[in-house]
Structure formats: C-alpha cells, structure tokens
PDB file of N, CA and C in Angstrom:
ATOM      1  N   UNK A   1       5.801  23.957  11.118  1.00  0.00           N
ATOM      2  CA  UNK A   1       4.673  23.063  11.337  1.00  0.00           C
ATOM      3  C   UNK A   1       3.967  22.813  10.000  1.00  0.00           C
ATOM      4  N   UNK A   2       3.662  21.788  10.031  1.00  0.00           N
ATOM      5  CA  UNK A   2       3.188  20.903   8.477  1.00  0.00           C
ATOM      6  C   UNK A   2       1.480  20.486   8.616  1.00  0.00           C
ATOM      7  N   UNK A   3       1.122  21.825   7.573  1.00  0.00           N
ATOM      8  CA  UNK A   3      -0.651  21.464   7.634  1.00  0.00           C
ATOM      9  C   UNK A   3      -1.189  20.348   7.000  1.00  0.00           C
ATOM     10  N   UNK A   4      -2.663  19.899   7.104  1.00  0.00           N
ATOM     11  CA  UNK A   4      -2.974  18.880   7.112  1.00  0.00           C
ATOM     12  C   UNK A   4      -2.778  18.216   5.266  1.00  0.00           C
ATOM     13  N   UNK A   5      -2.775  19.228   4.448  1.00  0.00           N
ATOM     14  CA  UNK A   5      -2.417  19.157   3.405  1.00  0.00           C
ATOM     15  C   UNK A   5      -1.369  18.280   2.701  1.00  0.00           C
ATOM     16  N   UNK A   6      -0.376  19.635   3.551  1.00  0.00           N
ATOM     17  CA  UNK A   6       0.970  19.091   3.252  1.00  0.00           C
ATOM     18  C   UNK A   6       1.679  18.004   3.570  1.00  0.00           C
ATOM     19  N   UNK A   7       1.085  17.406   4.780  1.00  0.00           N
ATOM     20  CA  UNK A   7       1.140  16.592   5.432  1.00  0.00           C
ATOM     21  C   UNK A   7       1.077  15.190   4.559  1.00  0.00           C
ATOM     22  N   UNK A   8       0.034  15.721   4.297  1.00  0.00           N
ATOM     23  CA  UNK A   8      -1.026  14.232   3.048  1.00  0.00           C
ATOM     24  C   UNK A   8      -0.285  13.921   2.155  1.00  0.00           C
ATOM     25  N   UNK A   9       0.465  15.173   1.587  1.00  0.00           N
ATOM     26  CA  UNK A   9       1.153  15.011   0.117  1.00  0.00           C
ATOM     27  C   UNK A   9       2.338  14.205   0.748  1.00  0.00           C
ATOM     28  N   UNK A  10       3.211  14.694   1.334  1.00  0.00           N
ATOM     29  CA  UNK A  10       4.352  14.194   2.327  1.00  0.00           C
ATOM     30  C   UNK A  10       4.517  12.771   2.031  1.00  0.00           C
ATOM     31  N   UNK A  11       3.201  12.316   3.051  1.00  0.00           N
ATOM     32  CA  UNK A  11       2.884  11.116   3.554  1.00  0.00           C
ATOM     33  C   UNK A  11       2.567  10.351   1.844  1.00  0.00           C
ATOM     34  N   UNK A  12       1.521  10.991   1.430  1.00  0.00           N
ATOM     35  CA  UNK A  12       1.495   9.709   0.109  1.00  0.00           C
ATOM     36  C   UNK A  12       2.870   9.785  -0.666  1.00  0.00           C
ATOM     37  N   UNK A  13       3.566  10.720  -1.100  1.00  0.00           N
ATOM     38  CA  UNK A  13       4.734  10.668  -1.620  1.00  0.00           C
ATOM     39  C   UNK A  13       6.158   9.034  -0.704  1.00  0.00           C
ATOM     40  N   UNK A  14       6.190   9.684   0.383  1.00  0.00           N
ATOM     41  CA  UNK A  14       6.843   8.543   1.330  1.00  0.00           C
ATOM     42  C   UNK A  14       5.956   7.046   0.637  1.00  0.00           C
ATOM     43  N   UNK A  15       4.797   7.013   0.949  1.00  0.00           N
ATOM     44  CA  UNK A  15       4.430   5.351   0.761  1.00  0.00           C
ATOM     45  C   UNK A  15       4.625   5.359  -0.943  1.00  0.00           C
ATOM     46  N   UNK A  16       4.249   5.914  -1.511  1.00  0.00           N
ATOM     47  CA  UNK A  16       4.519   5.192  -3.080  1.00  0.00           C
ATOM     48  C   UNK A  16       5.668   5.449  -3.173  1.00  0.00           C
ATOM     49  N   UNK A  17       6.507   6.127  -2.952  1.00  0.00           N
ATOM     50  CA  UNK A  17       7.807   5.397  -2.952  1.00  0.00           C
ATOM     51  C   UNK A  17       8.296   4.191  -2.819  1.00  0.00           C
ATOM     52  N   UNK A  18       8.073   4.277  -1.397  1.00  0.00           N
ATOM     53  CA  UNK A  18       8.304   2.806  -1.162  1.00  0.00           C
ATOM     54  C   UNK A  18       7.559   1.531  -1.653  1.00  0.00           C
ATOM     55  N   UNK A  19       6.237   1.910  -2.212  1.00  0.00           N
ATOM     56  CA  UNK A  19       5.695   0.484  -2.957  1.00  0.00           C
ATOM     57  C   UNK A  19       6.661   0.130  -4.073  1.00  0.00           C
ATOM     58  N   UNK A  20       7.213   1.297  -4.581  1.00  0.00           N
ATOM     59  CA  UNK A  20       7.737   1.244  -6.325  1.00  0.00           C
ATOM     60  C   UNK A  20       8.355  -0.185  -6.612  1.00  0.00           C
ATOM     61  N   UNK A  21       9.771  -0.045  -5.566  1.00  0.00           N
ATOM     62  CA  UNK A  21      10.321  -1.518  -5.253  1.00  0.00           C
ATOM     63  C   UNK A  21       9.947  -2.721  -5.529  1.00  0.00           C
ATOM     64  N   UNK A  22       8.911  -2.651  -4.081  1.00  0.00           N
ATOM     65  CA  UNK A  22       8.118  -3.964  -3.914  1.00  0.00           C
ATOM     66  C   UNK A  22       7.424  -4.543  -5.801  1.00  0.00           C
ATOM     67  N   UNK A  23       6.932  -2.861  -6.678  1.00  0.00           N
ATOM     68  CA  UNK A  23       6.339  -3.410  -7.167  1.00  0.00           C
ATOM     69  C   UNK A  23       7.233  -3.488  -8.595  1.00  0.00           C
ATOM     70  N   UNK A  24       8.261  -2.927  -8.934  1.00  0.00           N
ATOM     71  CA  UNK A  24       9.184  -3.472 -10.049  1.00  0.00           C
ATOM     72  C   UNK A  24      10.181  -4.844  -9.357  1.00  0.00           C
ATOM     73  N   UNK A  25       9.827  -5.050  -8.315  1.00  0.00           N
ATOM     74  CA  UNK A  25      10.488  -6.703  -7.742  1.00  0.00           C
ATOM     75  C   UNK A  25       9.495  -7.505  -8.563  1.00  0.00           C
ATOM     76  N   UNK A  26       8.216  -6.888  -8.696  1.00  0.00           N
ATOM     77  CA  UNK A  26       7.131  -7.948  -8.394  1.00  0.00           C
ATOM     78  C   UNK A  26       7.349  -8.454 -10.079  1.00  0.00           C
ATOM     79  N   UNK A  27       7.328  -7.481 -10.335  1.00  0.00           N
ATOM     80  CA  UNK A  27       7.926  -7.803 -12.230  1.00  0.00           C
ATOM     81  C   UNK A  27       8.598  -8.209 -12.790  1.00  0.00           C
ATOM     82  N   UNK A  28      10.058  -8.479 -12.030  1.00  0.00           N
ATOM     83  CA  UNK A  28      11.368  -8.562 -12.428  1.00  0.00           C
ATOM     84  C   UNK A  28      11.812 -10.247 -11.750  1.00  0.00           C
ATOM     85  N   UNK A  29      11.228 -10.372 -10.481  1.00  0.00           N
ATOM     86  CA  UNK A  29      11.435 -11.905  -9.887  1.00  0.00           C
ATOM     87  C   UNK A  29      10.618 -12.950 -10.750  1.00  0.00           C
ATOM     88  N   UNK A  30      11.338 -14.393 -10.909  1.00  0.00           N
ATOM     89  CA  UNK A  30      10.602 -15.237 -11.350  1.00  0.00           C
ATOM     90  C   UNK A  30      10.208 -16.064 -10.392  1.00  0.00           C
ATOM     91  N   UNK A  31      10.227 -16.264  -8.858  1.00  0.00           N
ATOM     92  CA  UNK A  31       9.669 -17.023  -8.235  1.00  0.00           C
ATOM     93  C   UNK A  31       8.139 -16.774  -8.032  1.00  0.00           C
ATOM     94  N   UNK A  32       7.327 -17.167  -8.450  1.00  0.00           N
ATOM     95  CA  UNK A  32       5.660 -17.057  -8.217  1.00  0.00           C
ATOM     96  C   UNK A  32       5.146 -16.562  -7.049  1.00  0.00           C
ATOM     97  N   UNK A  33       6.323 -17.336  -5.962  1.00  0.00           N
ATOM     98  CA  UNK A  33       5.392 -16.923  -4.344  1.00  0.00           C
ATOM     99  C   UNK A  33       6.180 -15.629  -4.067  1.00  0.00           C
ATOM    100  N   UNK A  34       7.154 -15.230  -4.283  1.00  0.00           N
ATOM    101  CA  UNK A  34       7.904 -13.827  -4.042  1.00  0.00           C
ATOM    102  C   UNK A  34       7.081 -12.758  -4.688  1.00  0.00           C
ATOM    103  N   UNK A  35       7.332 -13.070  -6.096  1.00  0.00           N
ATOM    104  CA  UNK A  35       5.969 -12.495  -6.702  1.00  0.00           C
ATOM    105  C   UNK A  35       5.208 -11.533  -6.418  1.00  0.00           C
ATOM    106  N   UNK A  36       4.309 -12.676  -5.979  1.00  0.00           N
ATOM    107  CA  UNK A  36       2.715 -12.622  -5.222  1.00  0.00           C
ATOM    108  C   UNK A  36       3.151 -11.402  -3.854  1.00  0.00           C
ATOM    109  N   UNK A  37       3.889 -11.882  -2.762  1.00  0.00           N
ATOM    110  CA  UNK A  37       4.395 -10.986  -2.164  1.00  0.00           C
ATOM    111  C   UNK A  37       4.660  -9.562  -2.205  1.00  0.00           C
ATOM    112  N   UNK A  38       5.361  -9.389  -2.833  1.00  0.00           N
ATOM    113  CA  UNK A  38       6.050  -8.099  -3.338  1.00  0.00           C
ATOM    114  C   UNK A  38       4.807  -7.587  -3.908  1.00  0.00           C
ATOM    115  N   UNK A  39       4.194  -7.987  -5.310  1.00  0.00           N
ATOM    116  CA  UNK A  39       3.039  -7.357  -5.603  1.00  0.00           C
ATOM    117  C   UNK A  39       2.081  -6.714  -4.739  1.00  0.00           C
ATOM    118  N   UNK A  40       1.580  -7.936  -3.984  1.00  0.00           N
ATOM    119  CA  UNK A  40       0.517  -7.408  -2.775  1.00  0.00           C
ATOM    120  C   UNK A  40       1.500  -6.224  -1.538  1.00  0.00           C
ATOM    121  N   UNK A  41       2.871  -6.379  -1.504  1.00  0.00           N
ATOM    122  CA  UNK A  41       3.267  -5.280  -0.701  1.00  0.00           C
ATOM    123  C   UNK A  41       3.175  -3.983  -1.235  1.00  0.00           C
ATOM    124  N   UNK A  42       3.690  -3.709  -2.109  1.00  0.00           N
ATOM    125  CA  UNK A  42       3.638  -2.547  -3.171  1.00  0.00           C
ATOM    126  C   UNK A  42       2.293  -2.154  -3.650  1.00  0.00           C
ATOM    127  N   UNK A  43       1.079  -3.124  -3.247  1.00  0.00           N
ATOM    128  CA  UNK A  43      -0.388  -2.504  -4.256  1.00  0.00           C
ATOM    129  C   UNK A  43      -0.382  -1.681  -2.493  1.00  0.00           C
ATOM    130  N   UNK A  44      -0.414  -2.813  -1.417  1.00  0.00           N
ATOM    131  CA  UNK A  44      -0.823  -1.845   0.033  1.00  0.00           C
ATOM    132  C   UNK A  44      -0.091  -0.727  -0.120  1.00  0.00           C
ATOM    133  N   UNK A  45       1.070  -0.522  -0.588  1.00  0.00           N
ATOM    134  CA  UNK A  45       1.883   1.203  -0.156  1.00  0.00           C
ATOM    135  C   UNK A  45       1.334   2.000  -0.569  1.00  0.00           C
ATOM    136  N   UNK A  46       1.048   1.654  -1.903  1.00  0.00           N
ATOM    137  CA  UNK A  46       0.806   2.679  -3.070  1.00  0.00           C
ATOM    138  C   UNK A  46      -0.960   3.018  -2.784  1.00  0.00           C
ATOM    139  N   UNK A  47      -1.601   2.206  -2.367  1.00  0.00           N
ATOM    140  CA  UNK A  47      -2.901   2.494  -1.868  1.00  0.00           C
ATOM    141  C   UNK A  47      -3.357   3.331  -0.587  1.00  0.00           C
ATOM    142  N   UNK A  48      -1.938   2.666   0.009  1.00  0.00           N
ATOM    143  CA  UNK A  48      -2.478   3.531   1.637  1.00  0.00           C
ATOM    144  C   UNK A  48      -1.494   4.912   1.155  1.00  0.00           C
ATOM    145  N   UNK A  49      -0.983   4.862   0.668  1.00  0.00           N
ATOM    146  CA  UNK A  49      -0.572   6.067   0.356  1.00  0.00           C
ATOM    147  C   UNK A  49      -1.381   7.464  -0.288  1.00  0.00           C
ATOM    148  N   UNK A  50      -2.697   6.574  -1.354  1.00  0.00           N
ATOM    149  CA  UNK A  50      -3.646   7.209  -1.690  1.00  0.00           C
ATOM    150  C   UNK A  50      -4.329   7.879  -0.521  1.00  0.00           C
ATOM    151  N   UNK A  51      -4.394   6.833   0.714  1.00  0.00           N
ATOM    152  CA  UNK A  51      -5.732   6.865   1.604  1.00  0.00           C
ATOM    153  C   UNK A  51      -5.257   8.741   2.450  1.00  0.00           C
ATOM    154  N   UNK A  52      -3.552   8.804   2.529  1.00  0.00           N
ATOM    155  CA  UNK A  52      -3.318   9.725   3.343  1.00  0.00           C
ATOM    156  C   UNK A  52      -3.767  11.188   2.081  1.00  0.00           C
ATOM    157  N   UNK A  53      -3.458  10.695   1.326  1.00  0.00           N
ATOM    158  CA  UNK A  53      -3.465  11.889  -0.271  1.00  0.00           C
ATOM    159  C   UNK A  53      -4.485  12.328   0.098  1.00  0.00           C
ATOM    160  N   UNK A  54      -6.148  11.618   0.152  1.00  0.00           N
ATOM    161  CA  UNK A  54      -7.363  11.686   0.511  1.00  0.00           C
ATOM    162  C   UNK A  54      -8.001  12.867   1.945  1.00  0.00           C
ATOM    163  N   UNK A  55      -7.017  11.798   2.745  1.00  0.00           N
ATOM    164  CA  UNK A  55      -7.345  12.475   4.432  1.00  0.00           C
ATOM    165  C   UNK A  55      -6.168  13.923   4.275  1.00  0.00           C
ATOM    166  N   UNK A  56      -5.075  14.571   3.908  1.00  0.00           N
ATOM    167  CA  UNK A  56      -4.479  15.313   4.201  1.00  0.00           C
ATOM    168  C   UNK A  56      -5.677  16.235   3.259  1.00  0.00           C
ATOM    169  N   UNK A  57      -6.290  16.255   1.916  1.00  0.00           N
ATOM    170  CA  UNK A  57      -7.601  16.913   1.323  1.00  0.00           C
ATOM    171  C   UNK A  57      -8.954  17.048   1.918  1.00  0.00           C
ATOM    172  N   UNK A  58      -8.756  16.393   3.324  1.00  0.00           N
ATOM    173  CA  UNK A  58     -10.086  16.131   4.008  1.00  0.00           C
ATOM    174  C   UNK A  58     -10.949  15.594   2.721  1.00  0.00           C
ATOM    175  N   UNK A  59     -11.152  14.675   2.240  1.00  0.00           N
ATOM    176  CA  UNK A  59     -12.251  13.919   1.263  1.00  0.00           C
ATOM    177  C   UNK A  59     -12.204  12.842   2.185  1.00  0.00           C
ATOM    178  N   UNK A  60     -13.140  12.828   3.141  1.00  0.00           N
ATOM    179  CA  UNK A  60     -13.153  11.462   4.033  1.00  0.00           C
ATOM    180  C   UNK A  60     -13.861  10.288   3.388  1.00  0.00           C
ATOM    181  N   UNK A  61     -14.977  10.890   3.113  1.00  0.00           N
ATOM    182  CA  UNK A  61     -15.612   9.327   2.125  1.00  0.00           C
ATOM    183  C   UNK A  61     -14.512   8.882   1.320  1.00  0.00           C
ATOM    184  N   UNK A  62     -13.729   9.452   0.803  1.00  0.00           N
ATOM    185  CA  UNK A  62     -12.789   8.962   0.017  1.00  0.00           C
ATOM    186  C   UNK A  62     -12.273   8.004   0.435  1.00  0.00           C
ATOM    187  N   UNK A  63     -11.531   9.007   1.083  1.00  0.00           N
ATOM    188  CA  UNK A  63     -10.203   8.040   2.319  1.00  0.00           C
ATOM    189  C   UNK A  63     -10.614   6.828   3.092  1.00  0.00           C
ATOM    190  N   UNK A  64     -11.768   7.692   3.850  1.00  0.00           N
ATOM    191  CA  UNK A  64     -12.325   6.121   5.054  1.00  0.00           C
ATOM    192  C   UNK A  64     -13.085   5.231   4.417  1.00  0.00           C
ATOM    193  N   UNK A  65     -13.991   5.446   3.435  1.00  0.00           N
ATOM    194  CA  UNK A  65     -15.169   4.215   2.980  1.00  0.00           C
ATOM    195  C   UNK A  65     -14.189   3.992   1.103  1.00  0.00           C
ATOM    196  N   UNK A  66     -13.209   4.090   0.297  1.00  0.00           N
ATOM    197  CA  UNK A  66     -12.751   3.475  -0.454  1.00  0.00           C
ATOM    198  C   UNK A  66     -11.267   2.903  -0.096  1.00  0.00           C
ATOM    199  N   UNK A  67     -10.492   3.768  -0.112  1.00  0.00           N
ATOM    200  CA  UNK A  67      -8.951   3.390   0.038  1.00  0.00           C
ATOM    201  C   UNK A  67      -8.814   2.810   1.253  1.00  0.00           C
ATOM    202  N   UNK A  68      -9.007   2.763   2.636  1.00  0.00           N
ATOM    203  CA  UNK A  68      -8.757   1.984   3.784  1.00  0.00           C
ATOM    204  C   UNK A  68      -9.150   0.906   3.636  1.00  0.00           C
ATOM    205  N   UNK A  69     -10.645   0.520   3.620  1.00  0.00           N
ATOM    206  CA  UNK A  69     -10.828  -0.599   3.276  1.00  0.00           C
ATOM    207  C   UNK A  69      -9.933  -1.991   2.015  1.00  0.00           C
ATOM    208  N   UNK A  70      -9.885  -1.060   1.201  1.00  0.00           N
ATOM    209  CA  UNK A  70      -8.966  -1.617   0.125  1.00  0.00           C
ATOM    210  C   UNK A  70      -7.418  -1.959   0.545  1.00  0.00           C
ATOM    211  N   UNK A  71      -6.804  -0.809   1.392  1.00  0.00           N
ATOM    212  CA  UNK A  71      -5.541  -1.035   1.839  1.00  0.00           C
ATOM    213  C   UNK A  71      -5.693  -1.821   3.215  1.00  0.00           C
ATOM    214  N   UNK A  72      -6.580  -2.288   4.116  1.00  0.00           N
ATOM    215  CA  UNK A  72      -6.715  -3.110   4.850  1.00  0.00           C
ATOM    216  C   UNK A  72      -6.777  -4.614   4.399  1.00  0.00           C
ATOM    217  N   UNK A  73      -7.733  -4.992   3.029  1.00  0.00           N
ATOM    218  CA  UNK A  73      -7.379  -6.070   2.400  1.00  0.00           C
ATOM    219  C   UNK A  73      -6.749  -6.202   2.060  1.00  0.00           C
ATOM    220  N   UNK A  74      -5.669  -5.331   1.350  1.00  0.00           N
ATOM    221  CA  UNK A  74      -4.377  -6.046   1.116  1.00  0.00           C
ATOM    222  C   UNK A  74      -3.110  -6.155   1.979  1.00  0.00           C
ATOM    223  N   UNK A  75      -3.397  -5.741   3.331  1.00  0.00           N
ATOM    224  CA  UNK A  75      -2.680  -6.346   3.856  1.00  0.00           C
ATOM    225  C   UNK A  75      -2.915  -7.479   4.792  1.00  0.00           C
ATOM    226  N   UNK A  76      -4.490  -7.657   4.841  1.00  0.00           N
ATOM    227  CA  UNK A  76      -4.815  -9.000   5.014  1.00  0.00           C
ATOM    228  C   UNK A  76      -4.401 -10.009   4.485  1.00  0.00           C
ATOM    229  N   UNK A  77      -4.430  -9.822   3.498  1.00  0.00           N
ATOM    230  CA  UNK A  77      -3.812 -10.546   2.115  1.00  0.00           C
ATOM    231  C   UNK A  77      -2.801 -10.753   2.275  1.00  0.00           C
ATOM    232  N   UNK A  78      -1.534 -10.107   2.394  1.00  0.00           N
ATOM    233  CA  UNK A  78      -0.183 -10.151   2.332  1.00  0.00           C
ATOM    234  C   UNK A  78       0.064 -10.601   3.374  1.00  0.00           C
ATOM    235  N   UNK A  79      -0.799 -10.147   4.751  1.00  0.00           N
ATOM    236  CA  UNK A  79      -0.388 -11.673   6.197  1.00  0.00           C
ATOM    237  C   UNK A  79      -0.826 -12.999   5.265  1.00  0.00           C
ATOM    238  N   UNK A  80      -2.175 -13.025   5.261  1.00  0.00           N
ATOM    239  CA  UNK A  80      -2.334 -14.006   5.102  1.00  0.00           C
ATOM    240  C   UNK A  80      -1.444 -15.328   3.969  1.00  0.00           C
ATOM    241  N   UNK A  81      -1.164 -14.552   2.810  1.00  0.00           N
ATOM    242  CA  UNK A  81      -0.627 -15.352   1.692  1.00  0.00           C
ATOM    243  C   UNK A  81       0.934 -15.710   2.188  1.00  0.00           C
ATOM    244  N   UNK A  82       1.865 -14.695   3.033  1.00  0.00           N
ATOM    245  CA  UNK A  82       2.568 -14.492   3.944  1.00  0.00           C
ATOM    246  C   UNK A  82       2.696 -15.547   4.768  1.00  0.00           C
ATOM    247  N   UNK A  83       1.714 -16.084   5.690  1.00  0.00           N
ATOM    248  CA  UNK A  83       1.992 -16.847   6.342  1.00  0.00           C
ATOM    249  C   UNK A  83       1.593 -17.930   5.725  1.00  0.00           C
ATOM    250  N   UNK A  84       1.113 -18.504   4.486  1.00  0.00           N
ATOM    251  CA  UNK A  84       0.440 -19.426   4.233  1.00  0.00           C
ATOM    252  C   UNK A  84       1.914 -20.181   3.155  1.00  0.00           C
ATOM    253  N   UNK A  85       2.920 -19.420   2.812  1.00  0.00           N
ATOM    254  CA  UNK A  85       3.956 -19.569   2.344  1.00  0.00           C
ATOM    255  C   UNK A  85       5.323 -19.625   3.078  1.00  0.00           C
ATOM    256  N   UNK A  86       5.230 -19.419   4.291  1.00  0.00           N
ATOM    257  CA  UNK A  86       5.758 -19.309   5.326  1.00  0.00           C
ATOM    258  C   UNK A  86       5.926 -20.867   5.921  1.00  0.00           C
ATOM    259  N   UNK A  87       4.881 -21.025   5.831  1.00  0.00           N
ATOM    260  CA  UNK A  87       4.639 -22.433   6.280  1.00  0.00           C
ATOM    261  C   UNK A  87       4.945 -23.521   5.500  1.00  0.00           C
ATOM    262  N   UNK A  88       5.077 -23.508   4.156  1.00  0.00           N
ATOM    263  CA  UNK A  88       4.779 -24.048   3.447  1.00  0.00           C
ATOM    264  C   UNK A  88       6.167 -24.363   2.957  1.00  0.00           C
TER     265      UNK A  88
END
C-alpha cells in the first residue's frame, strides 16, 4: 500500500513524463496551430503533475489555491484553442 507521499511522487513523476513529449513536439513541429497544442498539453501535465507533488506533501494552499487553478486554465485553454482549430 502506497502512502500519501509516495503516492504524490508516483503521480507527479507519471504526468511530467508524459508532458515531456507534448512539450519537445512543441519545439520541434513547425506548424503554429500543432504547436500551440502540444505546448498547452505538456504545460497542463507538467503542472498538474506539480498539483499531485503538492497534495501527496499535504501543502494544500499549494496544490488547491496555485497549481489547480493554473492546470484548470490550461486545459481550458487547450479545449478551447482545440476546438477553435478544429473547426477551422
């Protein structure tokens, strides 16, 4: 069984991983709107990944009133720019 700690580390390790991608795509593509994409996917991983780093340390102000909020806009963002290219 995996304490709340370890848990955290776990968990942020898993998401910045997976932003890394998104965010050496974001560097390496020359299409502008892919880009944009990938960037904003990879800033959300790597952020919400912070947010669990935070909550598995219990630092809740941390976690709930900086990094969520932040990782909620960017994936507002990434629907939104998402569908606005989608369409387009």
């Amino acid at each position: 069984m995996l304490d709340l700690v370890t848990g955290g580390i776990v968990l942020f390790a898993i998401m910045v991983a997976a932003g890394i991608v998104p965010l050496i795509m974001a560097f390496r593509i020359k299409i502008r709107s892919l880009r944009t994409l990938s960037l904003l996917l990879g800033l959300f991983a790597v952020v919400h990944g912070f947010y669990h780093l935070a909550s598995g340390y219990q630092q809740d102000f941390l976690a709930d009133a900086v990094f969520e909020p932040i990782s909620l806009l960017l994936l507002v963002g990434l629907g939104t720019y998402y569908s606005k290219v989608a369409v387009a």
